[in-house]
N, C-alpha and C. Protein backbone atom coordinates (compact mmCIF):
# COMPACT_ATOMS: atom_id res chain seq x y z
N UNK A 1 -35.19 43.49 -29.68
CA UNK A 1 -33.81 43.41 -30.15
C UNK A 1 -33.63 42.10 -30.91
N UNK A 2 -33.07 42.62 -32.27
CA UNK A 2 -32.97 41.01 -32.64
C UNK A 2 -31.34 40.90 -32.89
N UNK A 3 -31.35 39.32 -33.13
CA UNK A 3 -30.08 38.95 -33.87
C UNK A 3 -29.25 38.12 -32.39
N UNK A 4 -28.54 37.21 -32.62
CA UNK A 4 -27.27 36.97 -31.53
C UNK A 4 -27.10 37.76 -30.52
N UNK A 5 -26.89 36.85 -29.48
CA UNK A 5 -26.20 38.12 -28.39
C UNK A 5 -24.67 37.90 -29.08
N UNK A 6 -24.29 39.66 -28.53
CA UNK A 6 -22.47 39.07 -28.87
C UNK A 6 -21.72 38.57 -27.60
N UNK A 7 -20.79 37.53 -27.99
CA UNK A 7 -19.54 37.07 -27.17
C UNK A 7 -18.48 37.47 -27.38
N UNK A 8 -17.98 37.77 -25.78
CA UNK A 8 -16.65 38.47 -25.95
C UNK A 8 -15.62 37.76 -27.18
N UNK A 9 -15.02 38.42 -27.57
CA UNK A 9 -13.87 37.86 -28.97
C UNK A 9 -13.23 36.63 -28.10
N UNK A 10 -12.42 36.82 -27.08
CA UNK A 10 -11.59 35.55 -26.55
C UNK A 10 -12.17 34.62 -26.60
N UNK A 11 -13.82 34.43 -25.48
CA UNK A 11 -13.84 33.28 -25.48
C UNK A 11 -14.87 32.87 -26.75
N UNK A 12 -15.22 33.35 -27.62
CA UNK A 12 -15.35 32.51 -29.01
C UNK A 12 -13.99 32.25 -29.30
N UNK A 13 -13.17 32.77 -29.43
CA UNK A 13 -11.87 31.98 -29.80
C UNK A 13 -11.42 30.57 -29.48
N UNK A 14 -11.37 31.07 -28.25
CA UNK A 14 -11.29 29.70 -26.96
C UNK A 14 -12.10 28.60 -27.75
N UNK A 15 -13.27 28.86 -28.02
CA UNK A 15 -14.62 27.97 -28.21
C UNK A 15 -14.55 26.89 -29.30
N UNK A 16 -14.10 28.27 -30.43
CA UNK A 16 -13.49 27.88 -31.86
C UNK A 16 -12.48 26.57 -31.80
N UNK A 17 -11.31 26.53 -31.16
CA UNK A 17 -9.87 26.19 -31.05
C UNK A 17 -10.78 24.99 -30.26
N UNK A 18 -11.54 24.88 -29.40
CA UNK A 18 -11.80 23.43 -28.70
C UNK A 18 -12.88 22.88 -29.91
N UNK A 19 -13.68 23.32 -30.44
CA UNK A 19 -14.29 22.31 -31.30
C UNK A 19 -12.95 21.93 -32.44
N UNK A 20 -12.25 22.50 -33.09
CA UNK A 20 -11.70 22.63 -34.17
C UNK A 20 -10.62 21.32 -33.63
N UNK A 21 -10.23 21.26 -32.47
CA UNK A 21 -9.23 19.93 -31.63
C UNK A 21 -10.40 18.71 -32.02
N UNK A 22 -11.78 19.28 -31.53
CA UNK A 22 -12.59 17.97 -31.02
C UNK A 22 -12.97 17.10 -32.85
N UNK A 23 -13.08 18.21 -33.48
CA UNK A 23 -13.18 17.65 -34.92
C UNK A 23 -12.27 16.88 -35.92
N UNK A 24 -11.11 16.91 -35.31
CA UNK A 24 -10.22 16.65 -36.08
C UNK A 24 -9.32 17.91 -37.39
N UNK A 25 -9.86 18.59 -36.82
CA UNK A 25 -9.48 20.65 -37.86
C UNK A 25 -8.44 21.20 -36.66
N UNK A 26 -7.12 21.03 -36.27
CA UNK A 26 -6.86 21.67 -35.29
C UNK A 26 -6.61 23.13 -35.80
N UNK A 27 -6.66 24.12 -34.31
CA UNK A 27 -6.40 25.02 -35.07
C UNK A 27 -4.80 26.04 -34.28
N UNK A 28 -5.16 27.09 -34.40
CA UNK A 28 -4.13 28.44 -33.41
C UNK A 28 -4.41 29.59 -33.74
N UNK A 29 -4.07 30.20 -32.89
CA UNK A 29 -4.25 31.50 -32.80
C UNK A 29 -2.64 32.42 -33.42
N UNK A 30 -2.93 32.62 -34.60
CA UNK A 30 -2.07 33.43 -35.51
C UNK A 30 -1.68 35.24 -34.93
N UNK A 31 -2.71 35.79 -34.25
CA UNK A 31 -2.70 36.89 -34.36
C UNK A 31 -3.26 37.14 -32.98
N UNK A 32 -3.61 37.67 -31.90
CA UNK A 32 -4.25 38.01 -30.68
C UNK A 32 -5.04 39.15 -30.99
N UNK A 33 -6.44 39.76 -30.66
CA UNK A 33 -7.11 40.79 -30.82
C UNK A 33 -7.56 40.92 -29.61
N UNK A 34 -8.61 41.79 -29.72
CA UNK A 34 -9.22 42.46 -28.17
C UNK A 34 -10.07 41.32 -27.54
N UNK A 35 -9.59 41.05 -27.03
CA UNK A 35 -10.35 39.83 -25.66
C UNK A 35 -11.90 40.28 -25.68
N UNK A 36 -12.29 41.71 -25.76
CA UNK A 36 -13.75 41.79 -25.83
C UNK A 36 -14.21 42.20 -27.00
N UNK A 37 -13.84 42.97 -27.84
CA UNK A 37 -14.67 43.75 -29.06
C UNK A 37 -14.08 43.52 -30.32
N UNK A 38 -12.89 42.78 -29.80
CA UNK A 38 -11.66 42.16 -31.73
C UNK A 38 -12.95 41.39 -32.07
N UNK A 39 -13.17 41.54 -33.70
CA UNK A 39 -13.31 40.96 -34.85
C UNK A 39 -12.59 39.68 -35.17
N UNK A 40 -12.84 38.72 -35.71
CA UNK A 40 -12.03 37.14 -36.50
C UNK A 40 -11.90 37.26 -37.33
N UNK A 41 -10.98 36.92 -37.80
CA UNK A 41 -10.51 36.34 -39.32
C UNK A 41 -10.30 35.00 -39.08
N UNK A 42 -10.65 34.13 -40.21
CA UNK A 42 -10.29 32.35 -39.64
C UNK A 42 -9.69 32.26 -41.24
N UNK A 43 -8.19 31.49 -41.39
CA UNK A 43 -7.85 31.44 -41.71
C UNK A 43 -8.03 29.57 -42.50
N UNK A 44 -8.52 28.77 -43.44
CA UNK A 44 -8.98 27.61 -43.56
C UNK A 44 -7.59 27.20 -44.71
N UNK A 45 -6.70 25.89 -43.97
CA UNK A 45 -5.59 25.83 -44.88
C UNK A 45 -6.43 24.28 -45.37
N UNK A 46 -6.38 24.25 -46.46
CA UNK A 46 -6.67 23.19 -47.33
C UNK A 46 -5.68 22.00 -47.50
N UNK A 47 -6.22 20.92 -48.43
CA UNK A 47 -5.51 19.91 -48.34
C UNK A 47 -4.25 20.00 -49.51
N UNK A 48 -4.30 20.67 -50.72
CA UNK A 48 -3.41 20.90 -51.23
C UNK A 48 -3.02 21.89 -51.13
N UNK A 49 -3.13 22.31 -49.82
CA UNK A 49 -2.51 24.06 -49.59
C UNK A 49 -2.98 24.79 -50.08
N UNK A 50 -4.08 24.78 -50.56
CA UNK A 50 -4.77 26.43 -50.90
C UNK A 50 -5.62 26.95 -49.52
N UNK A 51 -5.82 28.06 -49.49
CA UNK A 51 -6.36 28.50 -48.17
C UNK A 51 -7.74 29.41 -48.83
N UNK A 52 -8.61 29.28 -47.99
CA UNK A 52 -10.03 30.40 -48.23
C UNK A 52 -9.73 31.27 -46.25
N UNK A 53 -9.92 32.48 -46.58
CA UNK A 53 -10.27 33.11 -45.42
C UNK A 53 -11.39 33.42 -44.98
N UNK A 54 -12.01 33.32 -44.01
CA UNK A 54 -13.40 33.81 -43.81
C UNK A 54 -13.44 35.05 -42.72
N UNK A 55 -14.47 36.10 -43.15
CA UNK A 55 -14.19 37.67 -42.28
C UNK A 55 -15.60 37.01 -41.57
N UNK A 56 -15.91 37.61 -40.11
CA UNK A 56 -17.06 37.49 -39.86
C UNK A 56 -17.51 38.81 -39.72
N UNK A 57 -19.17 38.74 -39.90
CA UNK A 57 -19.85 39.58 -40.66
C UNK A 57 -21.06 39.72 -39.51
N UNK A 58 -22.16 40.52 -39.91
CA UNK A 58 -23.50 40.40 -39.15
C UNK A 58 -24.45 40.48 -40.54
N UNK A 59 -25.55 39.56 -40.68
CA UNK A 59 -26.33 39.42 -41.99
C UNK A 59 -27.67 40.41 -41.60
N UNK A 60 -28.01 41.08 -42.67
CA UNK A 60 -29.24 41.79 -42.22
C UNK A 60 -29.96 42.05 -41.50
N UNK A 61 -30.50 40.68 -40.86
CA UNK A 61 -31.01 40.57 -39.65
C UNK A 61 -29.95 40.36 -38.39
N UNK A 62 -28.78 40.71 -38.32
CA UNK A 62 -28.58 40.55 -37.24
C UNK A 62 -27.05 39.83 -36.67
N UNK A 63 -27.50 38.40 -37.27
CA UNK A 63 -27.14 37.02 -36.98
C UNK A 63 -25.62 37.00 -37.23
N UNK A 64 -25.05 36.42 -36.53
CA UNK A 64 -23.67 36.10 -37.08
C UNK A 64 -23.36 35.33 -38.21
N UNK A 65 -22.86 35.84 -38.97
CA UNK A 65 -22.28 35.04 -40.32
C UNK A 65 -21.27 34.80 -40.84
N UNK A 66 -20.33 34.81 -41.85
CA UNK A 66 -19.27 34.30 -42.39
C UNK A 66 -18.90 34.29 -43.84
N UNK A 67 -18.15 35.42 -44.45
CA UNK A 67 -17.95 35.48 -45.67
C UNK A 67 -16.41 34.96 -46.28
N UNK A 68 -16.03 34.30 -47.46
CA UNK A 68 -15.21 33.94 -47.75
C UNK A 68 -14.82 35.32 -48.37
N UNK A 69 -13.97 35.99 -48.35
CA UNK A 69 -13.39 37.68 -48.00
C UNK A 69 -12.39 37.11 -49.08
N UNK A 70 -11.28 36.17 -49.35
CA UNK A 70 -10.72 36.03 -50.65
C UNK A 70 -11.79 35.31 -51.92
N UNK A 71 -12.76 35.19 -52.00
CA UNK A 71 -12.96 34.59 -53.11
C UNK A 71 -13.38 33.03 -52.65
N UNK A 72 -14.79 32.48 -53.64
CA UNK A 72 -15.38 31.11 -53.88
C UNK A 72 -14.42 30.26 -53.54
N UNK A 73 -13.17 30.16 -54.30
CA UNK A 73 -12.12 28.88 -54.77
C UNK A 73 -11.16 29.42 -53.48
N UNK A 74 -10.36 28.77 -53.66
CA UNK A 74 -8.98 28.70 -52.72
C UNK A 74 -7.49 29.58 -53.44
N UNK A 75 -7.33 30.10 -52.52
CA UNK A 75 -6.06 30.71 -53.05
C UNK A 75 -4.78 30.72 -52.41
N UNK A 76 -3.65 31.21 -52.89
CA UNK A 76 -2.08 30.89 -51.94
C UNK A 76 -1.81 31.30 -51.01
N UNK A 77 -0.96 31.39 -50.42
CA UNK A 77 -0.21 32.18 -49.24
C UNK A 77 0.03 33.28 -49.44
N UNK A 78 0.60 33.77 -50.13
CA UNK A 78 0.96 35.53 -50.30
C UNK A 78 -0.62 36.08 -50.59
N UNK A 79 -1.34 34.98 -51.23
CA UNK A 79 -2.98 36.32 -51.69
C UNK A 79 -3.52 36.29 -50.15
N UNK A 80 -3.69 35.25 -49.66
CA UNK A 80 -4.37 34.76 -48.45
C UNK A 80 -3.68 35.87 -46.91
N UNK A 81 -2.47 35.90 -47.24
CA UNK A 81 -1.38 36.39 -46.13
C UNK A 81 -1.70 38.82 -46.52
N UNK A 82 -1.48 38.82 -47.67
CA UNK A 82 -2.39 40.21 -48.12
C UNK A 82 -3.14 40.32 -47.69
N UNK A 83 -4.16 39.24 -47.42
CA UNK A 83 -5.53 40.08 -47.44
C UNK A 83 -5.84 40.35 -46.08
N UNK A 84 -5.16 39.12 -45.49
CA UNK A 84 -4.84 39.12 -43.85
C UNK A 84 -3.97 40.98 -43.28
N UNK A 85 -3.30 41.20 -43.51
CA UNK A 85 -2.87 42.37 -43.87
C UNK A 85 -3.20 43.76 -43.89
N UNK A 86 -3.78 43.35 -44.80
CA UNK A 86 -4.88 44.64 -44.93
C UNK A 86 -5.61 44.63 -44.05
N UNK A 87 -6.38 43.71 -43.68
CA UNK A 87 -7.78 43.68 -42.52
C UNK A 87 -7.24 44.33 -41.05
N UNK A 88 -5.76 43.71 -40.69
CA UNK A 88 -5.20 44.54 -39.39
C UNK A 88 -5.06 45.56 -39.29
N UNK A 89 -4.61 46.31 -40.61
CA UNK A 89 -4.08 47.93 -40.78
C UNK A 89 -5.24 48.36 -40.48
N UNK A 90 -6.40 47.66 -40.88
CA UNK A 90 -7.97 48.57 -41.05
C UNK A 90 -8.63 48.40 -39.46
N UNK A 91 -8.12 47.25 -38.91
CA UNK A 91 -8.73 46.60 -37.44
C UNK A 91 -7.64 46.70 -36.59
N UNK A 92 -6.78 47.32 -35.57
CA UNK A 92 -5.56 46.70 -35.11
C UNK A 92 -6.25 46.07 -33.36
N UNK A 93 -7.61 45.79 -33.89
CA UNK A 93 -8.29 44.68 -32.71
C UNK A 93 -8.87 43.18 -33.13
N UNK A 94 -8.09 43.19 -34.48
CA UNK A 94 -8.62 41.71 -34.84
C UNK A 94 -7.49 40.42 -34.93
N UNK A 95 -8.83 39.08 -34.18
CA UNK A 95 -7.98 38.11 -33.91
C UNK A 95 -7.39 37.70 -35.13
N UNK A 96 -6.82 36.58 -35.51
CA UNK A 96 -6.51 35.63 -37.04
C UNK A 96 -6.66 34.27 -36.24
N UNK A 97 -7.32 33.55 -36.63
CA UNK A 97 -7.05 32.58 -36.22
C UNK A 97 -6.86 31.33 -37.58
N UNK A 98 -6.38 30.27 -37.64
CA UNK A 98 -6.03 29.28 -38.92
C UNK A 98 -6.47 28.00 -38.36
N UNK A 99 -7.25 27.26 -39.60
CA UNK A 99 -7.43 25.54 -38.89
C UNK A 99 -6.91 25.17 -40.17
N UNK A 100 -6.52 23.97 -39.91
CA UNK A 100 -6.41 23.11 -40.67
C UNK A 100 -8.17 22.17 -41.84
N UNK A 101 -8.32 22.12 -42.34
CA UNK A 101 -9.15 22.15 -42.92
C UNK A 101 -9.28 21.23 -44.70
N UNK A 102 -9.43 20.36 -44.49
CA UNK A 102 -8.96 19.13 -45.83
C UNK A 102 -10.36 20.23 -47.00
N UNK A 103 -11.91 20.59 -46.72
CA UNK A 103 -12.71 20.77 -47.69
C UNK A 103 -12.74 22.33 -46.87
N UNK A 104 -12.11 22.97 -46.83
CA UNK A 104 -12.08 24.41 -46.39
C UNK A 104 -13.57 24.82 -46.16
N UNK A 105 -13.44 23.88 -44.77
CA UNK A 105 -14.84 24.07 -44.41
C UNK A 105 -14.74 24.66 -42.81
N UNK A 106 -15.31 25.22 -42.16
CA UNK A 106 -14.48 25.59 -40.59
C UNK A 106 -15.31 24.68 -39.54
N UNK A 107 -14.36 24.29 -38.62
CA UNK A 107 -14.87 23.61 -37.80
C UNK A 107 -16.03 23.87 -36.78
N UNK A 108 -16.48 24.94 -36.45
CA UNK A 108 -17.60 25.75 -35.61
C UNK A 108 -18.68 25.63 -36.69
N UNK A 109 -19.60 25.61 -36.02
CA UNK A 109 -20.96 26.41 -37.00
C UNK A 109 -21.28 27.46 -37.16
N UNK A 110 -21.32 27.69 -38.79
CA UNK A 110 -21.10 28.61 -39.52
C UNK A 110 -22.16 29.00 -40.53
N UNK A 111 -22.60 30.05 -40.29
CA UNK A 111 -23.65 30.55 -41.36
C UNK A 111 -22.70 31.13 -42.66
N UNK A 112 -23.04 30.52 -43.75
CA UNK A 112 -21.74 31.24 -44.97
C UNK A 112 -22.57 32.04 -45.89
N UNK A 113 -21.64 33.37 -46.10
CA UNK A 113 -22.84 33.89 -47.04
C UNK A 113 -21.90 33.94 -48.40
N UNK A 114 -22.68 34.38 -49.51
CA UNK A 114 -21.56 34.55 -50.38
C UNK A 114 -21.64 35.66 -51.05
């Protein structure tokens, strides 16, 4: 068997939200999903307010990863808040979670794909 074991959705959440304090990225929990099988959305608010969202993903092999789901660059609130949106109608087991984030970078370690 390859690839990550999976962790329940909560406590990566949990996990997320204590590094993201310990880094100086605080974050919250925007949205609540299934404590065991919800999906993330992380929501990265930038320093001049643009936001990148990241969906998490599984990469070929397996592994947990992380795609910027709006786009390379940073975008507003209403594109960022849409796309958020859409992903619930399609998931109604996924968390949202938002950090604060000066180089819309996320505070956990993160495999990014593009």
């Amino acid at each position: 068997m390859s690839g990550t074991p999976r962790v329940k959705a909560g406590l990566w959440v949990s996990m997320a939200l204590r590094l993201g304090d310990k880094d100086g990225r605080p974050g919250m929990v925007l949205r609540k999903g299934d404590p065991d099988a919800g999906g993330v959305l992380v929501v990265l608010r930038g320093r001049e307010g643009g936001l990148s969202v990241l969906s998490q993903m599984r990469s070929a092999d397996g592994e947990l990863a992380w795609m910027r789901a709006t786009g390379p660059g940073p975008v507003d609130q209403e594109t960022a808040d849409a796309y958020v949106a859409r992903q619930v109608r399609f998931d109604p087991d996924l968390w949202v979670l938002e950090f604060e984030s000066r180089d819309l970078l996320p505070p956990f370690e993160a495999k990014l794909v593009e």
